[in-house]
Structures are given as C-alpha cells and as structure tokens.
C-alpha atoms as a PDB file:
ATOM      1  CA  UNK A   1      67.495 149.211 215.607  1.00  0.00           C
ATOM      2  CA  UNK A   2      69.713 150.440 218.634  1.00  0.00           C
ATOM      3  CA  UNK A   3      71.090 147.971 221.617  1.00  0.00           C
ATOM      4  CA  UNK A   4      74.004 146.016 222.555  1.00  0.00           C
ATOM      5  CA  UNK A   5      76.655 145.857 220.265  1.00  0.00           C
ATOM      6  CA  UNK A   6      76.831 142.232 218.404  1.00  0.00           C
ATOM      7  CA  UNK A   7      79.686 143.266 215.928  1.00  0.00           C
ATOM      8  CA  UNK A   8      82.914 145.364 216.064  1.00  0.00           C
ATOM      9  CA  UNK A   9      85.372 146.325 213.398  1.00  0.00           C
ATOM     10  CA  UNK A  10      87.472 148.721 211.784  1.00  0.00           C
ATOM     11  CA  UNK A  11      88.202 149.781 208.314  1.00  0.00           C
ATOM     12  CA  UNK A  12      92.146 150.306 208.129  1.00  0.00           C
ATOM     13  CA  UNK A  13      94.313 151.645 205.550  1.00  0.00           C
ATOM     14  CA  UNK A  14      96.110 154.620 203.888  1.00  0.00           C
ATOM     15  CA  UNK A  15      95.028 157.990 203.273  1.00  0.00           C
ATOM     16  CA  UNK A  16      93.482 158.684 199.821  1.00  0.00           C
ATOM     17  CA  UNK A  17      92.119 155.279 199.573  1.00  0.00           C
ATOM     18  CA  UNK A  18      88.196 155.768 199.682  1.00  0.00           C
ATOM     19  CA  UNK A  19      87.810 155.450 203.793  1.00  0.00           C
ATOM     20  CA  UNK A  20      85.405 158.676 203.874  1.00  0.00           C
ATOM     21  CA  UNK A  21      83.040 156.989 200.983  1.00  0.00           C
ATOM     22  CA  UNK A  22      82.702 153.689 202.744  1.00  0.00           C
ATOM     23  CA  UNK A  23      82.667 154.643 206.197  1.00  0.00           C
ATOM     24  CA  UNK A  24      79.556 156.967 204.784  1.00  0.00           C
ATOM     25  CA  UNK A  25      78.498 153.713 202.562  1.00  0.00           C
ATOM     26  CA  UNK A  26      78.434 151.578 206.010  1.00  0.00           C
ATOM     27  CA  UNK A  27      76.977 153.890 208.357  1.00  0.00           C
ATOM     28  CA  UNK A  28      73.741 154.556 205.970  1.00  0.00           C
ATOM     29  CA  UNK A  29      72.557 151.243 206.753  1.00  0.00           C
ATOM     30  CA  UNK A  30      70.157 150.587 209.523  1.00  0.00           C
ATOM     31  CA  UNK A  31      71.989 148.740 211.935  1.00  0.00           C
ATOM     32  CA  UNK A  32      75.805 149.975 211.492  1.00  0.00           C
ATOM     33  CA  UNK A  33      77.087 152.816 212.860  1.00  0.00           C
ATOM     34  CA  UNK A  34      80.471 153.746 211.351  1.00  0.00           C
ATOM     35  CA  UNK A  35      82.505 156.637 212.397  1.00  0.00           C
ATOM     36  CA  UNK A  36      85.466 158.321 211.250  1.00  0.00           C
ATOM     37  CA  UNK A  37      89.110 158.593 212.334  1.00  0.00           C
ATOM     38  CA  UNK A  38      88.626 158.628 216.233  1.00  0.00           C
ATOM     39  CA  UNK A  39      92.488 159.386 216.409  1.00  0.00           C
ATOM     40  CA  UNK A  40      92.294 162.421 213.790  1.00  0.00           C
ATOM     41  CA  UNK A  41      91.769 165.323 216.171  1.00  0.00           C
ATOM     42  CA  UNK A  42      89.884 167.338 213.074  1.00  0.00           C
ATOM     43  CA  UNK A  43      87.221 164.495 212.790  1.00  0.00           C
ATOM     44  CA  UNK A  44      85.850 166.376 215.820  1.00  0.00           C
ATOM     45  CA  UNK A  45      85.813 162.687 218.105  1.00  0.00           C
ATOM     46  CA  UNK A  46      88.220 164.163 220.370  1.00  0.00           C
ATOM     47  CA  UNK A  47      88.472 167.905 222.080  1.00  0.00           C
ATOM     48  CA  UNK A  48      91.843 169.103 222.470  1.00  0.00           C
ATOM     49  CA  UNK A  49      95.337 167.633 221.237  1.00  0.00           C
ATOM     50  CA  UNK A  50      95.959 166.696 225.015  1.00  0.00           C
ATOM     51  CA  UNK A  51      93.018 164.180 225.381  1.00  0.00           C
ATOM     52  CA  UNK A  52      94.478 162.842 222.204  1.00  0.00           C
ATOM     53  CA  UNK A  53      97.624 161.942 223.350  1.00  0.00           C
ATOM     54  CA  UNK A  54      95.918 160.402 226.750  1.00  0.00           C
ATOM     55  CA  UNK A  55      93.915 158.333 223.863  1.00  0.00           C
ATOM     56  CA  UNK A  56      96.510 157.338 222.341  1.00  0.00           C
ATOM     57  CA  UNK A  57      98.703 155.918 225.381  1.00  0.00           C
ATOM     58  CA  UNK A  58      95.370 153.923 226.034  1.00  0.00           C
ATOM     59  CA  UNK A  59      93.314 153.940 222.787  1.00  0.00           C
ATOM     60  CA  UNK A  60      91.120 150.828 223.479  1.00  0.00           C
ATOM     61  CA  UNK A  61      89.240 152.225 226.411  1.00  0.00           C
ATOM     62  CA  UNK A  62      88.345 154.881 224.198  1.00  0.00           C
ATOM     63  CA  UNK A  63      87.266 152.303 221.455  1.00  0.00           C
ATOM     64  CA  UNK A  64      84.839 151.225 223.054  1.00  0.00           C
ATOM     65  CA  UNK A  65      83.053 153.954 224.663  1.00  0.00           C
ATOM     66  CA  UNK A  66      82.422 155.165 221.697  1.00  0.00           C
ATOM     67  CA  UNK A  67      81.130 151.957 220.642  1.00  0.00           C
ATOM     68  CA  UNK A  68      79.308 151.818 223.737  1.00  0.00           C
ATOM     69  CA  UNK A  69      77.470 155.468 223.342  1.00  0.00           C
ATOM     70  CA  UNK A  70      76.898 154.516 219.994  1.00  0.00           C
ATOM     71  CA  UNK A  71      74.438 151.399 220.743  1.00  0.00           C
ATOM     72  CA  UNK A  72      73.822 150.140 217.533  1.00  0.00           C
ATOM     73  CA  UNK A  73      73.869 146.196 216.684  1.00  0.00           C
ATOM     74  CA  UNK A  74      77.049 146.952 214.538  1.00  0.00           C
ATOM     75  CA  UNK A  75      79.485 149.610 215.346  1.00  0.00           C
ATOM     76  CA  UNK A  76      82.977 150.625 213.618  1.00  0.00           C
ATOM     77  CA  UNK A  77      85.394 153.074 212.901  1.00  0.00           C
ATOM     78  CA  UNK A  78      88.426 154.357 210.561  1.00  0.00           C
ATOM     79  CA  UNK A  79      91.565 153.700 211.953  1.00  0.00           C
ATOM     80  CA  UNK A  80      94.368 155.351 208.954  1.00  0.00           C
ATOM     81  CA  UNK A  81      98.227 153.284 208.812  1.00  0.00           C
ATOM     82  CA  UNK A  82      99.769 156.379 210.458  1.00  0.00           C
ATOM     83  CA  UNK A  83      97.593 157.216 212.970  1.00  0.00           C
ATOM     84  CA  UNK A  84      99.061 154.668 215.650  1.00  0.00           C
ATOM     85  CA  UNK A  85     102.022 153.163 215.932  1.00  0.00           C
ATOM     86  CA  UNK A  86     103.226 150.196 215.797  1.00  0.00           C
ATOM     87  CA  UNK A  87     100.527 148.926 213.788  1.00  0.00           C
ATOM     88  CA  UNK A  88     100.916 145.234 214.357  1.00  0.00           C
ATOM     89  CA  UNK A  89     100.125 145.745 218.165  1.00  0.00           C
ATOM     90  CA  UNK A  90      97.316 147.634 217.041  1.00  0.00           C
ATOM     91  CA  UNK A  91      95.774 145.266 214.692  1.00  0.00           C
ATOM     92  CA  UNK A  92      96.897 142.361 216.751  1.00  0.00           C
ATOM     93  CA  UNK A  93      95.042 143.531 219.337  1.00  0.00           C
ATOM     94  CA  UNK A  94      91.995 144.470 217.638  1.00  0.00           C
ATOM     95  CA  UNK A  95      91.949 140.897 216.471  1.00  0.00           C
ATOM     96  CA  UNK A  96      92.327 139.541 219.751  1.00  0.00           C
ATOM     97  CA  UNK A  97      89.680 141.275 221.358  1.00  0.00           C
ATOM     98  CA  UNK A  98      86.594 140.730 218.694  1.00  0.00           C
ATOM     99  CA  UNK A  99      87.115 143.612 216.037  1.00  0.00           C
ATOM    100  CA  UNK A 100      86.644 142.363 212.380  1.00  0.00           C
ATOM    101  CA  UNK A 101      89.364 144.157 209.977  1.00  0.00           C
ATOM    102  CA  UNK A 102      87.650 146.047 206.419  1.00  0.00           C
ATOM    103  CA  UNK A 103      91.261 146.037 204.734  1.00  0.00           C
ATOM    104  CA  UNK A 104      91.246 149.080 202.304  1.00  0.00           C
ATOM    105  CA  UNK A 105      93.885 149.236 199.740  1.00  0.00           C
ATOM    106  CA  UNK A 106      94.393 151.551 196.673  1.00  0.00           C
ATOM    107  CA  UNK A 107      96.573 150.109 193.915  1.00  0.00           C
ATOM    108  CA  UNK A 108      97.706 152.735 191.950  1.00  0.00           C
ATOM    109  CA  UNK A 109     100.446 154.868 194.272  1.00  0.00           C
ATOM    110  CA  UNK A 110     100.835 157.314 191.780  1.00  0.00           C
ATOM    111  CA  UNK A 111      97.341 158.872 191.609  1.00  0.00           C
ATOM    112  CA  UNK A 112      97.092 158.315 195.269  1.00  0.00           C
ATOM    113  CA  UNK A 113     100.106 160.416 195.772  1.00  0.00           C
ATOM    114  CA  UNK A 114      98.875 163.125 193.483  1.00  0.00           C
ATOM    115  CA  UNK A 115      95.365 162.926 195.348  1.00  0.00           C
ATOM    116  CA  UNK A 116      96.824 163.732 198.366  1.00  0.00           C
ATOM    117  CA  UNK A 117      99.134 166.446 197.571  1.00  0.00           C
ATOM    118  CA  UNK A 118      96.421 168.417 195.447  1.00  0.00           C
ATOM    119  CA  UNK A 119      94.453 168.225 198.417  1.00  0.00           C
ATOM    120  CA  UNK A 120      97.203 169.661 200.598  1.00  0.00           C
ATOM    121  CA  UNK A 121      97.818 172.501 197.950  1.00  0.00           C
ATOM    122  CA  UNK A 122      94.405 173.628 197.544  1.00  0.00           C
ATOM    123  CA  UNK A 123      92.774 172.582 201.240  1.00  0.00           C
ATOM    124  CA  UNK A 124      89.648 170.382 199.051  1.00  0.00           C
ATOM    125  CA  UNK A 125      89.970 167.013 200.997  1.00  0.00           C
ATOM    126  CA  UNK A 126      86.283 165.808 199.645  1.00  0.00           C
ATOM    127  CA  UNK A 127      83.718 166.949 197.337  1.00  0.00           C
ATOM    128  CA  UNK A 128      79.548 166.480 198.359  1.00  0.00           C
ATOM    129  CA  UNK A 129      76.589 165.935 196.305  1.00  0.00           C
ATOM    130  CA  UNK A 130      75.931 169.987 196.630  1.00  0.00           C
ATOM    131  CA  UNK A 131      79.465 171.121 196.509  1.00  0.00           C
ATOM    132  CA  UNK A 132      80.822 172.424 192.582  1.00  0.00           C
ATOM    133  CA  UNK A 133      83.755 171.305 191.502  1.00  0.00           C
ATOM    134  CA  UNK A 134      86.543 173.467 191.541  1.00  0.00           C
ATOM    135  CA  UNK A 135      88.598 174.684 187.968  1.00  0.00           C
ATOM    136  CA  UNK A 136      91.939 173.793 189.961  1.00  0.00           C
ATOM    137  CA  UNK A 137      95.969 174.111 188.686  1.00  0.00           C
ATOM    138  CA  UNK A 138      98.401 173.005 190.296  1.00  0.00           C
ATOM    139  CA  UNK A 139     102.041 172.865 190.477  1.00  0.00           C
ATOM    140  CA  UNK A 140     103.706 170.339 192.596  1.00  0.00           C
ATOM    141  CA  UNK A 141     107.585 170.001 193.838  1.00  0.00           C
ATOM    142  CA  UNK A 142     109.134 166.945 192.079  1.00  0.00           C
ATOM    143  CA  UNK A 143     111.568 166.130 195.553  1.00  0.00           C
ATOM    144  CA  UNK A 144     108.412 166.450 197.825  1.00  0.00           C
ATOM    145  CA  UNK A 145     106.431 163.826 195.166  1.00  0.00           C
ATOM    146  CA  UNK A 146     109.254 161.556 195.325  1.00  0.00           C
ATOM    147  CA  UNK A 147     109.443 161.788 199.041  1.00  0.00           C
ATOM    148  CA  UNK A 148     106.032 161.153 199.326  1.00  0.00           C
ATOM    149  CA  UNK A 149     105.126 158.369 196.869  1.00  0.00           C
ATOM    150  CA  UNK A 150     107.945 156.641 198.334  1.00  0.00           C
ATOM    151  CA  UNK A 151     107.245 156.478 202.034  1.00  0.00           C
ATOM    152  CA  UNK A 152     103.363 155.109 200.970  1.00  0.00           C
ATOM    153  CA  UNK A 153     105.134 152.204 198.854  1.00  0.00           C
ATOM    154  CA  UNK A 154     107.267 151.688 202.356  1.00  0.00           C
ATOM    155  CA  UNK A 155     104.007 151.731 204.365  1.00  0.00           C
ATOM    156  CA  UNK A 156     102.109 149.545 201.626  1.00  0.00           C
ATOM    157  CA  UNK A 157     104.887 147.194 202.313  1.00  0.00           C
ATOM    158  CA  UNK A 158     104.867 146.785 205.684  1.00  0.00           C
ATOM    159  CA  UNK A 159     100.953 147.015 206.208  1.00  0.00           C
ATOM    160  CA  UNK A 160     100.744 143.883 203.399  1.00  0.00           C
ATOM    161  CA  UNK A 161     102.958 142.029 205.789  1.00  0.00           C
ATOM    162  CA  UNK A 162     100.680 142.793 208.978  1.00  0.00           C
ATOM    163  CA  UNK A 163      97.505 142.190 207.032  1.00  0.00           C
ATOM    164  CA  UNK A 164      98.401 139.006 205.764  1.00  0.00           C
ATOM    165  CA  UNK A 165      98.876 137.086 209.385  1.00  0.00           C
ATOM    166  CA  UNK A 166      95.009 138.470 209.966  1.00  0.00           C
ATOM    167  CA  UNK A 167      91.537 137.407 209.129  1.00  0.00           C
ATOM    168  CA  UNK A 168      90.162 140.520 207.283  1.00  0.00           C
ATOM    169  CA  UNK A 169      88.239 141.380 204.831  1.00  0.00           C
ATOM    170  CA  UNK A 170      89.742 143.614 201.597  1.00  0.00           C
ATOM    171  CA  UNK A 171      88.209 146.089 199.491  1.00  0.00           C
ATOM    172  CA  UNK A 172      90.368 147.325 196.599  1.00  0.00           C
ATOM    173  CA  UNK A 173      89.677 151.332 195.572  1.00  0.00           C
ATOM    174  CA  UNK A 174      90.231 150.336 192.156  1.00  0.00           C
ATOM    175  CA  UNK A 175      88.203 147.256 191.605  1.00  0.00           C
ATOM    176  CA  UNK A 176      85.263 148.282 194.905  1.00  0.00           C
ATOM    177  CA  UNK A 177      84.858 151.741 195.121  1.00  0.00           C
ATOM    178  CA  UNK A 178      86.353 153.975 192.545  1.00  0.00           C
ATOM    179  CA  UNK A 179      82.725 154.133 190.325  1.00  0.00           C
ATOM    180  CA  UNK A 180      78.975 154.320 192.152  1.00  0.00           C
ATOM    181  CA  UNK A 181      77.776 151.201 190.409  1.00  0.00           C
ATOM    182  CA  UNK A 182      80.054 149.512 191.994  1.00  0.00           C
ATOM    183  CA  UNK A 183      78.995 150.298 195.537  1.00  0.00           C
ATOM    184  CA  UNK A 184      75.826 148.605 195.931  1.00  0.00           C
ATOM    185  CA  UNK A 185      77.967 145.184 195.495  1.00  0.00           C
ATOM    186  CA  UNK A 186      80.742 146.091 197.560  1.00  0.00           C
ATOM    187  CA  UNK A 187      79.012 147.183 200.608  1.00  0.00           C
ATOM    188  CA  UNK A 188      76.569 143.769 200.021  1.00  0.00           C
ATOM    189  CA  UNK A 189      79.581 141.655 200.269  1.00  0.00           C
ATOM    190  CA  UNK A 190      81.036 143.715 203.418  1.00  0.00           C
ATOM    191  CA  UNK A 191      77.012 143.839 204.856  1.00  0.00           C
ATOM    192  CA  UNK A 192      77.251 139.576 204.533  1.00  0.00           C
ATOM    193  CA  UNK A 193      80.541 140.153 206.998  1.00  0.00           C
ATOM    194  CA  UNK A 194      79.233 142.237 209.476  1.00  0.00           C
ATOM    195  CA  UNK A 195      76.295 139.444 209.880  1.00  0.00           C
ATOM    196  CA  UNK A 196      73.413 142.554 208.721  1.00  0.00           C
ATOM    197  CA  UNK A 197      70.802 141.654 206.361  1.00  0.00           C
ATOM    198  CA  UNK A 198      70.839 143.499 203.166  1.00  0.00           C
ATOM    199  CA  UNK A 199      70.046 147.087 202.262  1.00  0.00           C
ATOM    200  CA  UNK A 200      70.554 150.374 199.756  1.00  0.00           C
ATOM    201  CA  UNK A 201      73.807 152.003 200.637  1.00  0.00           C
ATOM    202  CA  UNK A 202      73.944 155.741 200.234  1.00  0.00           C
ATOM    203  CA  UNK A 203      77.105 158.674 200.442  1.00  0.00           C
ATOM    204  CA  UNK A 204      77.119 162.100 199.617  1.00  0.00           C
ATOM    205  CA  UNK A 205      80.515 162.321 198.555  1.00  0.00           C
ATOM    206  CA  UNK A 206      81.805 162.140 194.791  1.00  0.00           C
ATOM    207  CA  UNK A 207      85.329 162.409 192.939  1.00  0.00           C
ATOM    208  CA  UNK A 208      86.666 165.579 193.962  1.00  0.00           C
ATOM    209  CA  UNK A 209      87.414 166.235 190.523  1.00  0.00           C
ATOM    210  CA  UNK A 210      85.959 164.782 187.443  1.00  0.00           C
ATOM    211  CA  UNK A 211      88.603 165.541 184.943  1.00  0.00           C
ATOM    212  CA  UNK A 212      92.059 163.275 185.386  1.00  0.00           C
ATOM    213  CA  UNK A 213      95.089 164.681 187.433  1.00  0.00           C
ATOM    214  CA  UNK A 214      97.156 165.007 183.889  1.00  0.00           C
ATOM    215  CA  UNK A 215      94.651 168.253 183.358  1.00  0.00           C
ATOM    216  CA  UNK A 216      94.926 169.839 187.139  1.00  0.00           C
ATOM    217  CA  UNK A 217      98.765 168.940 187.906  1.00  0.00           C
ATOM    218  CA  UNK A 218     100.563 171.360 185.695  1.00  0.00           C
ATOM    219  CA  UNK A 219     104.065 169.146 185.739  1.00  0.00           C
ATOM    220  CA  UNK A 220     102.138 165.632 185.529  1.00  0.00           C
ATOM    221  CA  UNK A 221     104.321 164.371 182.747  1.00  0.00           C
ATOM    222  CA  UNK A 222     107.458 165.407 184.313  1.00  0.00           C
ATOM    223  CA  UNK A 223     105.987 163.387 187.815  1.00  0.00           C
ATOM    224  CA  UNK A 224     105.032 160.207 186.070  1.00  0.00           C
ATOM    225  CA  UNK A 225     108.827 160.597 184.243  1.00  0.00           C
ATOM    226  CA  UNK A 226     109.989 160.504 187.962  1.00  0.00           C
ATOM    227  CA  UNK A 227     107.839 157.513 189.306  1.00  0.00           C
ATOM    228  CA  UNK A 228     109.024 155.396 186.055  1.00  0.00           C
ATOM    229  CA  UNK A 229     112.746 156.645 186.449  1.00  0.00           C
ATOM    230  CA  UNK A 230     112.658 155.554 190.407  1.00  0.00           C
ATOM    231  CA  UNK A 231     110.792 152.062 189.355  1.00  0.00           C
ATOM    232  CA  UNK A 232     107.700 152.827 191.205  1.00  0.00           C
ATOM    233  CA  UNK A 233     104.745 150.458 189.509  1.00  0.00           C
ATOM    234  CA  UNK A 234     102.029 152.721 187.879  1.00  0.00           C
ATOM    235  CA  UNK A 235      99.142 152.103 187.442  1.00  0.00           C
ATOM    236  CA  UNK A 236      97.019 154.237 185.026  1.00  0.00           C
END
C-alpha cells in the first residue's frame, strides 16, 4: 500500500462546503492519504502560529514533506479560498508542479452562510457517528449575515474565474455530497481521477443538524427577507 507518491492534489474551496466529509471519504481508501487544512493552525499540522507564518512565506516546501512522510501512492490535502493569498499564484502553481485540483463548490450561499455562523455561535463545527445532536436556537445579527453572505458571493466570484483557466475536477455539495447515497458515486468518479482502482468509501461525520436552519435560526424569515431584498440567488 505505502511508497512513492504517484499522484498529488488538493481539494480547494470555501468553508461550509463538505471539505471535512470528503477529505474523510478520500482518505478511507487504501491507497490515498488525504489530510486536512495544512494552513489551519487548529487542524493540528502545524505547532505554533510562528511556523505558520514561515509556511506560509514558503508553503510548497511544506507541501510536500508532508506528502513525503505520508508515503502513500496518492497523497492530498484541503487547501480553503482564504487560507492563502493570492489564490491564482497558488493554484497556478499547484498546477504547474503536478497537483490535480478536487474543485468543491456549494450552490446555495444562503444556507452556507447560516452553516457557518451557527457554527460560530454555538462552537459545533461537525457532528460524528457517536456524537447527539444538539436542540440548538439561535439568534443571528442581520448586518453581520449580510456582511458575510456577501463577501462568499465576492469570493465565489473570483474563485469561478481562477478555476475556470485550470484542469480540475468539481464536486458540487448539492448535487455530490449533501446525502450518503450519494457518496459511493462521487468518490468513484473522483477515485477514476486520482488513477486508484475502486473501493467502499467510509466518514464518520453526518449533518450537524437534522432539522432545517428555518427551525434553529430564530430570525430565519427576517434573513432570507434580507438575501432576497439585496438580490442574492437562493437556493432552497
């Protein structure tokens, strides 16, 4: 199973768009190890803040000693829109030196925003197999919704025009990811990619809540008023 490394790549994207599922989904088969956000100091890849921002002036050393300690025939790793900047030199340069792009997109801005600002509120960034859902209500500010649902339509934008100029391959939340019977296709289509042969793909993880957001965000109806009002496309 282990030895040199045949096949590099990265799965890039925004927050909130299903990168912990299929980085989990990829790294349960034989030959792939996937990591996480090597530039997220809380992923644990990295010790202190200070080696970070050593990383970051010079990220692609780093790159690939971790694909190097990994030694698996496949090796990859989550790299989120904001965590490096400017992108297209990023992604440029992954292209240029071997790595394969995953492309991971969520359509629907609105429920994305409101994913990632209950998660701020109440500190529940994922849900496992064991873990119980929580019986969560919520209240969240109207300017910092708008502020936020915004800027990700701004970085949708200009990530769509770096992605285009690149060979990658895309996975949409909605139509990939968002139930489990969709998984075993998806991850067959991304394992014909990555050049592995074919196999089960397991995660731990789940919806980190089962009921919809208009039953945990207390003002939903008031924030979906605000998306329309602002002409911000939702998709429900």
């Amino acid at each position: 199973m282990h030895g040199k490394t045949k096949t590099k790549f990265v799965i890039f994207g925004q927050g909130r768009s299903g990168s912990t599922l299929l980085k989990q989904l990829l790294d349960s088969h034989p030959e792939i190890k996937c990591e996480g956000e090597l530039l997220n100091i809380k992923d644990g890849y990295l010790p202190n803040e200070l080696m970070l921002k050593l990383v970051y002036r010079i990220p692609f050393p780093f790159f690939n000693y971790r694909k190097w300690i990994a030694k698996y025939p496949v090796y990859g790793f989550t790299l989120l829109f904001y965590q490096y900047w400017p992108q297209n030199y990023m992604l440029n340069k992954l292209v240029r030196n071997g790595w394969k792009i995953i492309y991971l997109t969520r359509n629907d801005s609105f429920s994305q925003s409101l994913s990632h600002l209950v998660a701020k509120q109440t500190s529940v960034w994922h849900r496992r197999n064991d873990d119980q859902e929580k019986e969560t209500k919520v209240r969240i500010n109207p300017e910092e919704f708008l502020n936020w649902i915004k800027q990700l339509q701004k970085n949708k934008s200009t990530e769509n025009e770096i992605i285009k100029s690149l060979n990658h391959f895309e996975v949409v939340y909605e139509n990939d990811m968002i139930r489990e019977d969709m998984w075993s296709k998806t991850t067959a289509r991304i394992f014909e990619y990555l050049g592995v042969y074919p196999a089960p793909a397991m995660a731990n993880l789940k919806k980190t809540y089962s009921r919809p957001y208009s039953e945990i965000v207390e003002n939903y109806e008031d924030l979906l008023l605000l998306t329309r009002q602002n002409n911000i496309p939702v998709g429900l």
